[in-house]
PDB file of N, CA and C in Angstrom:
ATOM      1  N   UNK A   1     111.251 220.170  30.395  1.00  0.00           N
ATOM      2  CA  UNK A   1     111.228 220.276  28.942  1.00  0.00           C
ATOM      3  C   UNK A   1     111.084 221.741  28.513  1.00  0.00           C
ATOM      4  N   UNK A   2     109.980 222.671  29.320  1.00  0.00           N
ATOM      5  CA  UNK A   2     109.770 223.781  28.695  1.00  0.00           C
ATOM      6  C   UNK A   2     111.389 224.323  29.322  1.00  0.00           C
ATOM      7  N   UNK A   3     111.632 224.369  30.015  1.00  0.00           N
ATOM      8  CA  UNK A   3     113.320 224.939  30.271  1.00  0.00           C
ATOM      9  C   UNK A   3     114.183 225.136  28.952  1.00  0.00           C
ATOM     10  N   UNK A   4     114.370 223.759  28.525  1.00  0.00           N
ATOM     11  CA  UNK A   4     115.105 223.254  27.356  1.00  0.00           C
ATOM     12  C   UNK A   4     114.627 223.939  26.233  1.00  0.00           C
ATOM     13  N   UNK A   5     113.282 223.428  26.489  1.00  0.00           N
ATOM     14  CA  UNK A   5     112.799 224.553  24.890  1.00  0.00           C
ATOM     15  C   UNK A   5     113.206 225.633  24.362  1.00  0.00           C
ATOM     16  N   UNK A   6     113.356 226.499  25.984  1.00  0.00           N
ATOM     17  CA  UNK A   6     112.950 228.104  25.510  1.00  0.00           C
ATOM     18  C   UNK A   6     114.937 228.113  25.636  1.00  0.00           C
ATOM     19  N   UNK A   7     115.739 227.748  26.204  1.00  0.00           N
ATOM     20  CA  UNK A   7     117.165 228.064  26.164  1.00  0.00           C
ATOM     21  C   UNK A   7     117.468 227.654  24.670  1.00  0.00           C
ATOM     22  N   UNK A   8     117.147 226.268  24.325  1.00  0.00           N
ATOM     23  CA  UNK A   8     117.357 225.950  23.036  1.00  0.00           C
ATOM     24  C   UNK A   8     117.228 227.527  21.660  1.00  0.00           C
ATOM     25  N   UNK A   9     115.648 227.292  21.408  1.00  0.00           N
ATOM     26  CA  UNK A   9     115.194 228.623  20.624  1.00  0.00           C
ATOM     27  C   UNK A   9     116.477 230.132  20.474  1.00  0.00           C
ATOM     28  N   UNK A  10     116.352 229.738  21.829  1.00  0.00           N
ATOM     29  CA  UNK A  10     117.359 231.477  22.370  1.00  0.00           C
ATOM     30  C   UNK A  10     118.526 231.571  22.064  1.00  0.00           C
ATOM     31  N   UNK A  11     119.039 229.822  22.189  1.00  0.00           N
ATOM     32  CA  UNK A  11     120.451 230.092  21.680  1.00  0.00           C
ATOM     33  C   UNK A  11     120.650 229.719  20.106  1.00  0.00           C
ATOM     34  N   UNK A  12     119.808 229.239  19.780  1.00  0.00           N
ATOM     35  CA  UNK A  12     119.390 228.974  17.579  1.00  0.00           C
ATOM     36  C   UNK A  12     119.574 229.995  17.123  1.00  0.00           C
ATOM     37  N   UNK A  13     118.702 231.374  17.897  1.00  0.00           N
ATOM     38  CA  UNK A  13     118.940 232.334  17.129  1.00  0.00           C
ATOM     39  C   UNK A  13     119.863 233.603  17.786  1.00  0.00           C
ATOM     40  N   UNK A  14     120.580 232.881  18.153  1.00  0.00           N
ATOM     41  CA  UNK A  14     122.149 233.426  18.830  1.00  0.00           C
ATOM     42  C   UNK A  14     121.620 234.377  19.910  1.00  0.00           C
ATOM     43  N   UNK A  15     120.692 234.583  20.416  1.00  0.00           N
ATOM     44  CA  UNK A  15     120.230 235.797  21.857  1.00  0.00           C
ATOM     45  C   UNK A  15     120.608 235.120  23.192  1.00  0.00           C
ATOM     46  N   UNK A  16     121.564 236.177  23.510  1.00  0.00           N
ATOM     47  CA  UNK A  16     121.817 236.128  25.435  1.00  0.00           C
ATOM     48  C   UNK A  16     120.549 236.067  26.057  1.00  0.00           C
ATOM     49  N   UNK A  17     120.587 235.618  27.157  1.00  0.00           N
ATOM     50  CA  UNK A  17     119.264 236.154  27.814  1.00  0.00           C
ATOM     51  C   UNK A  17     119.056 237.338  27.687  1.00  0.00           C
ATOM     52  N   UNK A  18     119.436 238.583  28.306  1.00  0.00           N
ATOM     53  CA  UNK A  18     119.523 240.089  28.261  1.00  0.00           C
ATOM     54  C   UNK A  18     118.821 240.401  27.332  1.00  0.00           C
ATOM     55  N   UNK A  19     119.289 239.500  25.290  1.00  0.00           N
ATOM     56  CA  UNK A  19     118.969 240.024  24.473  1.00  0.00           C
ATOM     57  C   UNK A  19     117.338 239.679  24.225  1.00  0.00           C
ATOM     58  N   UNK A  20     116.626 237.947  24.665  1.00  0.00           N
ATOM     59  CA  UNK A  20     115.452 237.858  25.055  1.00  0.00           C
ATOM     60  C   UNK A  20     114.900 238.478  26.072  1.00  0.00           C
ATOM     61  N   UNK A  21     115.777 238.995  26.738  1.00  0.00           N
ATOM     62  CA  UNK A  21     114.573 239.630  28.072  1.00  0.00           C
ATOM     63  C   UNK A  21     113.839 240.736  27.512  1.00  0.00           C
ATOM     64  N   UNK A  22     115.146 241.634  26.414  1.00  0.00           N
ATOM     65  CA  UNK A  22     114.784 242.546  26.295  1.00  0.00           C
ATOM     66  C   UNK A  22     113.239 242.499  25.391  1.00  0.00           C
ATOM     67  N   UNK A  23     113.142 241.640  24.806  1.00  0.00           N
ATOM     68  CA  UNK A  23     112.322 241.174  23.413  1.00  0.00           C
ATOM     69  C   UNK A  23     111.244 241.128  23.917  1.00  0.00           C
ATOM     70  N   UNK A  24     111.435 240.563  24.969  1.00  0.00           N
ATOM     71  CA  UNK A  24     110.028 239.998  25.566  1.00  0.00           C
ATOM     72  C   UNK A  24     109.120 240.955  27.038  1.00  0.00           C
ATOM     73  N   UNK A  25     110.243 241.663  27.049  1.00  0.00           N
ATOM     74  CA  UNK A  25     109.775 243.183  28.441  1.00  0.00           C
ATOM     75  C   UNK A  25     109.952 242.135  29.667  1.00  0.00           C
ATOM     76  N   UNK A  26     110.623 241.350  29.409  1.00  0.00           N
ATOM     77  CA  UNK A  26     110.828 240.754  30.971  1.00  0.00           C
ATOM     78  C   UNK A  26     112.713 240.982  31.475  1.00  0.00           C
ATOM     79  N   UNK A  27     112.909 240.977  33.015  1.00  0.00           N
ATOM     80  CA  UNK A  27     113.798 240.916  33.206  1.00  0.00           C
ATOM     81  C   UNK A  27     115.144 240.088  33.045  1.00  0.00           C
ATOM     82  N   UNK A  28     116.370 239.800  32.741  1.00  0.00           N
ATOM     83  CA  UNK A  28     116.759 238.714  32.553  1.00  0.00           C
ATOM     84  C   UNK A  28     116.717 237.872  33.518  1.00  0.00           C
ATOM     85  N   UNK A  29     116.520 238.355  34.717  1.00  0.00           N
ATOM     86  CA  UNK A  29     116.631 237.279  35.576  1.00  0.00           C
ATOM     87  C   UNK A  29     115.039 236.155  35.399  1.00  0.00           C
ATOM     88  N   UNK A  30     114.037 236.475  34.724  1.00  0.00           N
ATOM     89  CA  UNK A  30     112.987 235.727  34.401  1.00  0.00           C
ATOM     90  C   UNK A  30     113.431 235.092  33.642  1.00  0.00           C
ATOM     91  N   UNK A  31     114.181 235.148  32.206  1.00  0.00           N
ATOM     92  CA  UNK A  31     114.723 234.498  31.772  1.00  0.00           C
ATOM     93  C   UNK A  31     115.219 232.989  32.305  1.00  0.00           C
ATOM     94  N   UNK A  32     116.590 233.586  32.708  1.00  0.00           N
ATOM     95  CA  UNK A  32     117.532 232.916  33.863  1.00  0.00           C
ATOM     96  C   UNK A  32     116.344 231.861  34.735  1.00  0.00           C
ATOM     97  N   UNK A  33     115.775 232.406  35.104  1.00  0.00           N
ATOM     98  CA  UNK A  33     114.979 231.405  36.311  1.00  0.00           C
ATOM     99  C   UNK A  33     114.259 230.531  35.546  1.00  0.00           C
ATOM    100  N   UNK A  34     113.253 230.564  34.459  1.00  0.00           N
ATOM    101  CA  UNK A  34     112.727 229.964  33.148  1.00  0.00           C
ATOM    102  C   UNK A  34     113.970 228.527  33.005  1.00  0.00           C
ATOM    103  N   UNK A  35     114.741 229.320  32.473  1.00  0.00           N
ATOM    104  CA  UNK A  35     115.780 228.251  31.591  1.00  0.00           C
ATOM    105  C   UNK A  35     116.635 227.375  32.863  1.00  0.00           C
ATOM    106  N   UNK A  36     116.749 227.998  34.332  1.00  0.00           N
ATOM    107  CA  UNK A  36     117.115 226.719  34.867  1.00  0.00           C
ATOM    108  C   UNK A  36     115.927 225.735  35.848  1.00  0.00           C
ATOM    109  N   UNK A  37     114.769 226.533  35.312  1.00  0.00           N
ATOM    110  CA  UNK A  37     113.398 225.306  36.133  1.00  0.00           C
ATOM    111  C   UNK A  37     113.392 225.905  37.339  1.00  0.00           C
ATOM    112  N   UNK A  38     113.699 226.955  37.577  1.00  0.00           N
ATOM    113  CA  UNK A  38     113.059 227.662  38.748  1.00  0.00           C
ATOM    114  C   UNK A  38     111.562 228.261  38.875  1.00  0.00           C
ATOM    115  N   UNK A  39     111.285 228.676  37.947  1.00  0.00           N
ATOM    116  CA  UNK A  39     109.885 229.069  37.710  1.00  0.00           C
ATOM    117  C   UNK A  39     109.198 228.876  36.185  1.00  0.00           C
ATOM    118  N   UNK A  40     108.110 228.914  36.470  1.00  0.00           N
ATOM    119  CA  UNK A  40     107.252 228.764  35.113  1.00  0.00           C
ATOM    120  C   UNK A  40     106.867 230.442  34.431  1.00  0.00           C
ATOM    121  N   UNK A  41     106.963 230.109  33.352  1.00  0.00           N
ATOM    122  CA  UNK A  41     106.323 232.175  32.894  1.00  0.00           C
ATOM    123  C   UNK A  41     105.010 231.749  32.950  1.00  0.00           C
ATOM    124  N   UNK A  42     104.540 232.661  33.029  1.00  0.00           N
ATOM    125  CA  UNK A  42     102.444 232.613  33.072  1.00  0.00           C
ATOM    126  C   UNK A  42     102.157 232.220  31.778  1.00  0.00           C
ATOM    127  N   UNK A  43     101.089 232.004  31.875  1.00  0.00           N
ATOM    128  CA  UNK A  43     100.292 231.719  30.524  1.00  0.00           C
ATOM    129  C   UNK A  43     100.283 232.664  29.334  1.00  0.00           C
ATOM    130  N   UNK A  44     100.496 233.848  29.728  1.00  0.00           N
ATOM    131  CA  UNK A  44     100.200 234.918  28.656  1.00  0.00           C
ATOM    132  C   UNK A  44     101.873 235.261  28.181  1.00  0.00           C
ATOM    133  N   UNK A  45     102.763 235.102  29.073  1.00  0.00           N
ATOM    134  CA  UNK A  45     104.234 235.052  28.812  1.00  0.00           C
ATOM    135  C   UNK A  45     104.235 233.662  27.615  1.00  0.00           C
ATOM    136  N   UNK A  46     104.103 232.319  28.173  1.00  0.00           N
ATOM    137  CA  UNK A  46     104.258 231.200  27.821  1.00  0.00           C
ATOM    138  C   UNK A  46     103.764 231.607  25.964  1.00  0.00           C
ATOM    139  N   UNK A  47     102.334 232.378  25.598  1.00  0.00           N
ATOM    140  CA  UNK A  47     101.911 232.504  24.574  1.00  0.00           C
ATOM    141  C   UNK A  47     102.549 233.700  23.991  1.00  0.00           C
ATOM    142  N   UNK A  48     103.115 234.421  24.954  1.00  0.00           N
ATOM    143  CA  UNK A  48     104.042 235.556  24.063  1.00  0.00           C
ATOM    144  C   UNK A  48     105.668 235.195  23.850  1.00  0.00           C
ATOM    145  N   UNK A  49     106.225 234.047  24.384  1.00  0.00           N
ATOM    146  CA  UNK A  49     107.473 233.266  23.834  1.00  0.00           C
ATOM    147  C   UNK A  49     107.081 232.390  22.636  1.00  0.00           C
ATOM    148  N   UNK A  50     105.714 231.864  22.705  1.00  0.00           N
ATOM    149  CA  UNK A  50     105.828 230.825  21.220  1.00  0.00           C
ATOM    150  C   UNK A  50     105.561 232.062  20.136  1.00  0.00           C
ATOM    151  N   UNK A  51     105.127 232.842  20.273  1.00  0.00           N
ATOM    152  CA  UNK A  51     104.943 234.044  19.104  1.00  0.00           C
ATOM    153  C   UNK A  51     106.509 234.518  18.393  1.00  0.00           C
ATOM    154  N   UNK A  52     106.516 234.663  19.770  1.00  0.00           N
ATOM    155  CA  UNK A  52     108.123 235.349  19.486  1.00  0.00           C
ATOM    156  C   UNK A  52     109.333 234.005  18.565  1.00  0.00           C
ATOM    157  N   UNK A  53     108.983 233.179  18.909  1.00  0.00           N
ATOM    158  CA  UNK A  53     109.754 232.263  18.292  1.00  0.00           C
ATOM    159  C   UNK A  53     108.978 231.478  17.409  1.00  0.00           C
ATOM    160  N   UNK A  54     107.980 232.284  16.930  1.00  0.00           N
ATOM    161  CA  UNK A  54     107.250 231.095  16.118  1.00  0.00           C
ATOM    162  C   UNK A  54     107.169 229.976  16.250  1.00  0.00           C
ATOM    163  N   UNK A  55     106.675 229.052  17.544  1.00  0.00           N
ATOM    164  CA  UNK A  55     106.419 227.873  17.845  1.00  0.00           C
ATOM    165  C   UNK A  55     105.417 227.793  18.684  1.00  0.00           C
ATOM    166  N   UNK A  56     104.343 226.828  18.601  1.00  0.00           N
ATOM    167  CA  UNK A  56     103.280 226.434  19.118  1.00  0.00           C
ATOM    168  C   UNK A  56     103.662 226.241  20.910  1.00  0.00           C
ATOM    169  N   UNK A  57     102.750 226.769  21.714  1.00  0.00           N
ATOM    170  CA  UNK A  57     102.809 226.262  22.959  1.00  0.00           C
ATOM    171  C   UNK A  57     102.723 224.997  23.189  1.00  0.00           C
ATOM    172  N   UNK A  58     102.205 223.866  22.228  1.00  0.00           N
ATOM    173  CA  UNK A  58     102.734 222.547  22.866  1.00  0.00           C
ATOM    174  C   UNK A  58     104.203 222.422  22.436  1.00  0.00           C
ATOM    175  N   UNK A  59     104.980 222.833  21.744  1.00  0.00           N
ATOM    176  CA  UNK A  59     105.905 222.632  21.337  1.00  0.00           C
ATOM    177  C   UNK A  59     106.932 222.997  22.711  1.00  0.00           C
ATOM    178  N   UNK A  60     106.573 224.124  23.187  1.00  0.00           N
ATOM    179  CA  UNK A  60     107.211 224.446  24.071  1.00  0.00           C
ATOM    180  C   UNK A  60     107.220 223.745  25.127  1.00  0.00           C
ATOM    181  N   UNK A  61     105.851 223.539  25.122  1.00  0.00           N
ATOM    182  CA  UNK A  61     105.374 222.711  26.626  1.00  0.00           C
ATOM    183  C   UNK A  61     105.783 220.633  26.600  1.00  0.00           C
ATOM    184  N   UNK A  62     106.663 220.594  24.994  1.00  0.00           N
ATOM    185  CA  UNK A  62     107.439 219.487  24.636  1.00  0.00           C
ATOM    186  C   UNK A  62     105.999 218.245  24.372  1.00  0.00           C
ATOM    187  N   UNK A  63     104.852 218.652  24.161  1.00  0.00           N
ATOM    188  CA  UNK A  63     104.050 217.759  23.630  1.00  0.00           C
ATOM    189  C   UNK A  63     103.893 217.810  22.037  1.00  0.00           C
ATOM    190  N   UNK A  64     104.553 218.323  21.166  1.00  0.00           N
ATOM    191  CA  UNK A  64     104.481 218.831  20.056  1.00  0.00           C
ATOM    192  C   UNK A  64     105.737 218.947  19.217  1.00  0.00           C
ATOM    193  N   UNK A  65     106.424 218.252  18.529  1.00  0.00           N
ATOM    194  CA  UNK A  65     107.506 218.417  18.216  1.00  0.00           C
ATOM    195  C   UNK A  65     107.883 219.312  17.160  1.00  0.00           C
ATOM    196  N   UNK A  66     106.374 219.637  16.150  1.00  0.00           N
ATOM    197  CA  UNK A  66     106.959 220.500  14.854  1.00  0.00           C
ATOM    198  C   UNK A  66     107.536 221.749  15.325  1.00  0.00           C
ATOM    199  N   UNK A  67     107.778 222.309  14.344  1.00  0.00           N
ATOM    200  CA  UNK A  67     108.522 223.839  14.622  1.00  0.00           C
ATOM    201  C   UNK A  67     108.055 224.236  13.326  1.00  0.00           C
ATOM    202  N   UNK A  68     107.447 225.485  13.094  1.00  0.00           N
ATOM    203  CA  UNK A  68     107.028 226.437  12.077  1.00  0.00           C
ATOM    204  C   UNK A  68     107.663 227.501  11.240  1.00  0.00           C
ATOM    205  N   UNK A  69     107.319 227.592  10.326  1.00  0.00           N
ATOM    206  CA  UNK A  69     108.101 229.266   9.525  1.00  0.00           C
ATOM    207  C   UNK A  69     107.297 230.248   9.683  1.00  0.00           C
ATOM    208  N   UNK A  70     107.234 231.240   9.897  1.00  0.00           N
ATOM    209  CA  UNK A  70     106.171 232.246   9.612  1.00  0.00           C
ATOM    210  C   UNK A  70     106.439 233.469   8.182  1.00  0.00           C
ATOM    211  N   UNK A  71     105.142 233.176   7.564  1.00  0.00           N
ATOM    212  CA  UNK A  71     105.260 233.428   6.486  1.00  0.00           C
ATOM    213  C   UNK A  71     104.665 234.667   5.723  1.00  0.00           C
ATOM    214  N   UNK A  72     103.732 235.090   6.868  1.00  0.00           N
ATOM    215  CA  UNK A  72     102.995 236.448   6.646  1.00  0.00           C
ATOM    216  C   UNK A  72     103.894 237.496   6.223  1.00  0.00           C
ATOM    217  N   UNK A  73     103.298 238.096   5.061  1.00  0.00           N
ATOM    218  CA  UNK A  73     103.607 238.973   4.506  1.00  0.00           C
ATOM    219  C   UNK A  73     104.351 238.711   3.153  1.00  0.00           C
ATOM    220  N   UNK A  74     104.448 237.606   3.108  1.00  0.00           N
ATOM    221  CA  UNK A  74     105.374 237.193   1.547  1.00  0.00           C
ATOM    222  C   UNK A  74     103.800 237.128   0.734  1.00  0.00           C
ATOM    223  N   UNK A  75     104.547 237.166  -0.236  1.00  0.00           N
ATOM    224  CA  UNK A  75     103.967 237.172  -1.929  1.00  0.00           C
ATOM    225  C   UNK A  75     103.352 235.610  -1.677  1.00  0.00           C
ATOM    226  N   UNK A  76     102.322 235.392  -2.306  1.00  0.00           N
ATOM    227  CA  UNK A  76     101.500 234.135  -2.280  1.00  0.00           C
ATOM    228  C   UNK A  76     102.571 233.257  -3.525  1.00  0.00           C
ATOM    229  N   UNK A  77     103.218 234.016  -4.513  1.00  0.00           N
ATOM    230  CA  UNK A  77     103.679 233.440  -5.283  1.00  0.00           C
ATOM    231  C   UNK A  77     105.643 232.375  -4.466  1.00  0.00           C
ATOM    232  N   UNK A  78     105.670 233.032  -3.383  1.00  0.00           N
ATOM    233  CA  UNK A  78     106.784 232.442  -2.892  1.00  0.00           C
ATOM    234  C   UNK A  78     106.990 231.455  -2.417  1.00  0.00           C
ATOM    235  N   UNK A  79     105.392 231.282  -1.989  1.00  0.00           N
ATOM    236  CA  UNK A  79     105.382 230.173  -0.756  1.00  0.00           C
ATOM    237  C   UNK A  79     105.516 228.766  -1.549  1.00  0.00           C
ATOM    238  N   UNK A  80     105.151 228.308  -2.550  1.00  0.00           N
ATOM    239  CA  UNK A  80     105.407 227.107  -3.147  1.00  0.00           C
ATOM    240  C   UNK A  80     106.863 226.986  -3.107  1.00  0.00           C
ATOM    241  N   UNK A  81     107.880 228.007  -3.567  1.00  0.00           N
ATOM    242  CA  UNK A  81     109.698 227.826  -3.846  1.00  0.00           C
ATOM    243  C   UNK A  81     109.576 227.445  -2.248  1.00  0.00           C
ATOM    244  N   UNK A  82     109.273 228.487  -1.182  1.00  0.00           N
ATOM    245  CA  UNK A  82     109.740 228.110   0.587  1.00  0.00           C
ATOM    246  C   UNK A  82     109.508 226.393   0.822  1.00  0.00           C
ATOM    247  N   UNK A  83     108.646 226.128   0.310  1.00  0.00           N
ATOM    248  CA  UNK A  83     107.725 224.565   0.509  1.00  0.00           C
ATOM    249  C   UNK A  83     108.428 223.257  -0.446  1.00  0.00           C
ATOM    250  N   UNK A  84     109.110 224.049  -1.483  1.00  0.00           N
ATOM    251  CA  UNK A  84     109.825 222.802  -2.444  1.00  0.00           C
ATOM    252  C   UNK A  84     111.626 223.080  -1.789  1.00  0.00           C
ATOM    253  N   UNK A  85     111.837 223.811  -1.009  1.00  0.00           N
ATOM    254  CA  UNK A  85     113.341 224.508  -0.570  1.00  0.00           C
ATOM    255  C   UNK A  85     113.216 223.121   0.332  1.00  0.00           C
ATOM    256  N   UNK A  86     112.010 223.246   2.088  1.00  0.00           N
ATOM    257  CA  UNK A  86     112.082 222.241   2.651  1.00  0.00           C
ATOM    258  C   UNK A  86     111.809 220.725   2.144  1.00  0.00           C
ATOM    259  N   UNK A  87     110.921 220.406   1.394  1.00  0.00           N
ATOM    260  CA  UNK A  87     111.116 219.352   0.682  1.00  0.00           C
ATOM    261  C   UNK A  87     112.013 218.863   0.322  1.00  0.00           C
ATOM    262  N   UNK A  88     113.087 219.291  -0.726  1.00  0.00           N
ATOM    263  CA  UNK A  88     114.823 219.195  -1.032  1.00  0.00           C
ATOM    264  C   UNK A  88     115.051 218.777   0.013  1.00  0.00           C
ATOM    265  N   UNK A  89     115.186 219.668   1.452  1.00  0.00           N
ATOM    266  CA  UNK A  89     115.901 219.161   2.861  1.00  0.00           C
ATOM    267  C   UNK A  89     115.618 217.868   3.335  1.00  0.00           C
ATOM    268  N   UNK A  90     114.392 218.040   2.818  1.00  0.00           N
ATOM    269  CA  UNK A  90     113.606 216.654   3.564  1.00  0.00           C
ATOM    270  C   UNK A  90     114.882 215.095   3.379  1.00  0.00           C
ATOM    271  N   UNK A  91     114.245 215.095   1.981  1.00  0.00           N
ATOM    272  CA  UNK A  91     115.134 214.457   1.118  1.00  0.00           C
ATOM    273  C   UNK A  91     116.413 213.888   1.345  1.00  0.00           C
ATOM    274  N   UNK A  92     117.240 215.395   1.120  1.00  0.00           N
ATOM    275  CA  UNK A  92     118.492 214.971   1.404  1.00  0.00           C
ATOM    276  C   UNK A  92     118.970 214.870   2.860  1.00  0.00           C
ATOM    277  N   UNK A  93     118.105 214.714   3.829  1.00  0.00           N
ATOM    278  CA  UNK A  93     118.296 214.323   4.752  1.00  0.00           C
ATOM    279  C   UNK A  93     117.906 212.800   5.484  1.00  0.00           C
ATOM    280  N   UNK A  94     117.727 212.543   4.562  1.00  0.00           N
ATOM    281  CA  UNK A  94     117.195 210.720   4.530  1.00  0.00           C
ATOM    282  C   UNK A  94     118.790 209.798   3.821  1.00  0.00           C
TER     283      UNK A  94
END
């Protein structure tokens, strides 16, 4: 699952491996080995990929299904429009 996770994320927001390796100070071939279940990243990797993609380590670790926005640094006045934008989605996705 965490395989899937982290290839998924990588390819959502259109990055080669190369272009995550670079992101993350790891080699691509960590990457590469990650995304086909050859190895696990450490714990402190594992918590510096959900950062990077704004998603919870259970999410990654596939016990957790939400996925997050990160919102720091906006105007307090925005966040209600961001929150009624997904709502709409909600919606019209029913």
């Amino acid at each position: 699952m965490l395989n899937e996770r982290i290839k998924g994320l990588r390819k959502e927001r259109g990055l080669s491996q190369v272009d995550l390796a670079q992101k993350l100070g790891v080699s691509k071939q960590s990457v590469s080995n990650w995304e086909n279940d050859n190895i696990l990243p450490s714990i402190e990797m594992l918590v510096k990929i959900s950062r990077f993609f704004s998603v919870s380590a259970d999410y990654l670790l596939g016990e957790d299904s939400r996925k997050f926005l990160e919102i720091t640094g906006l105007k307090e006045k925005y966040i209600p429009h961001i929150q009624q934008i997904i709502d709409d989605l909600r919606v019209m996705k029913k």
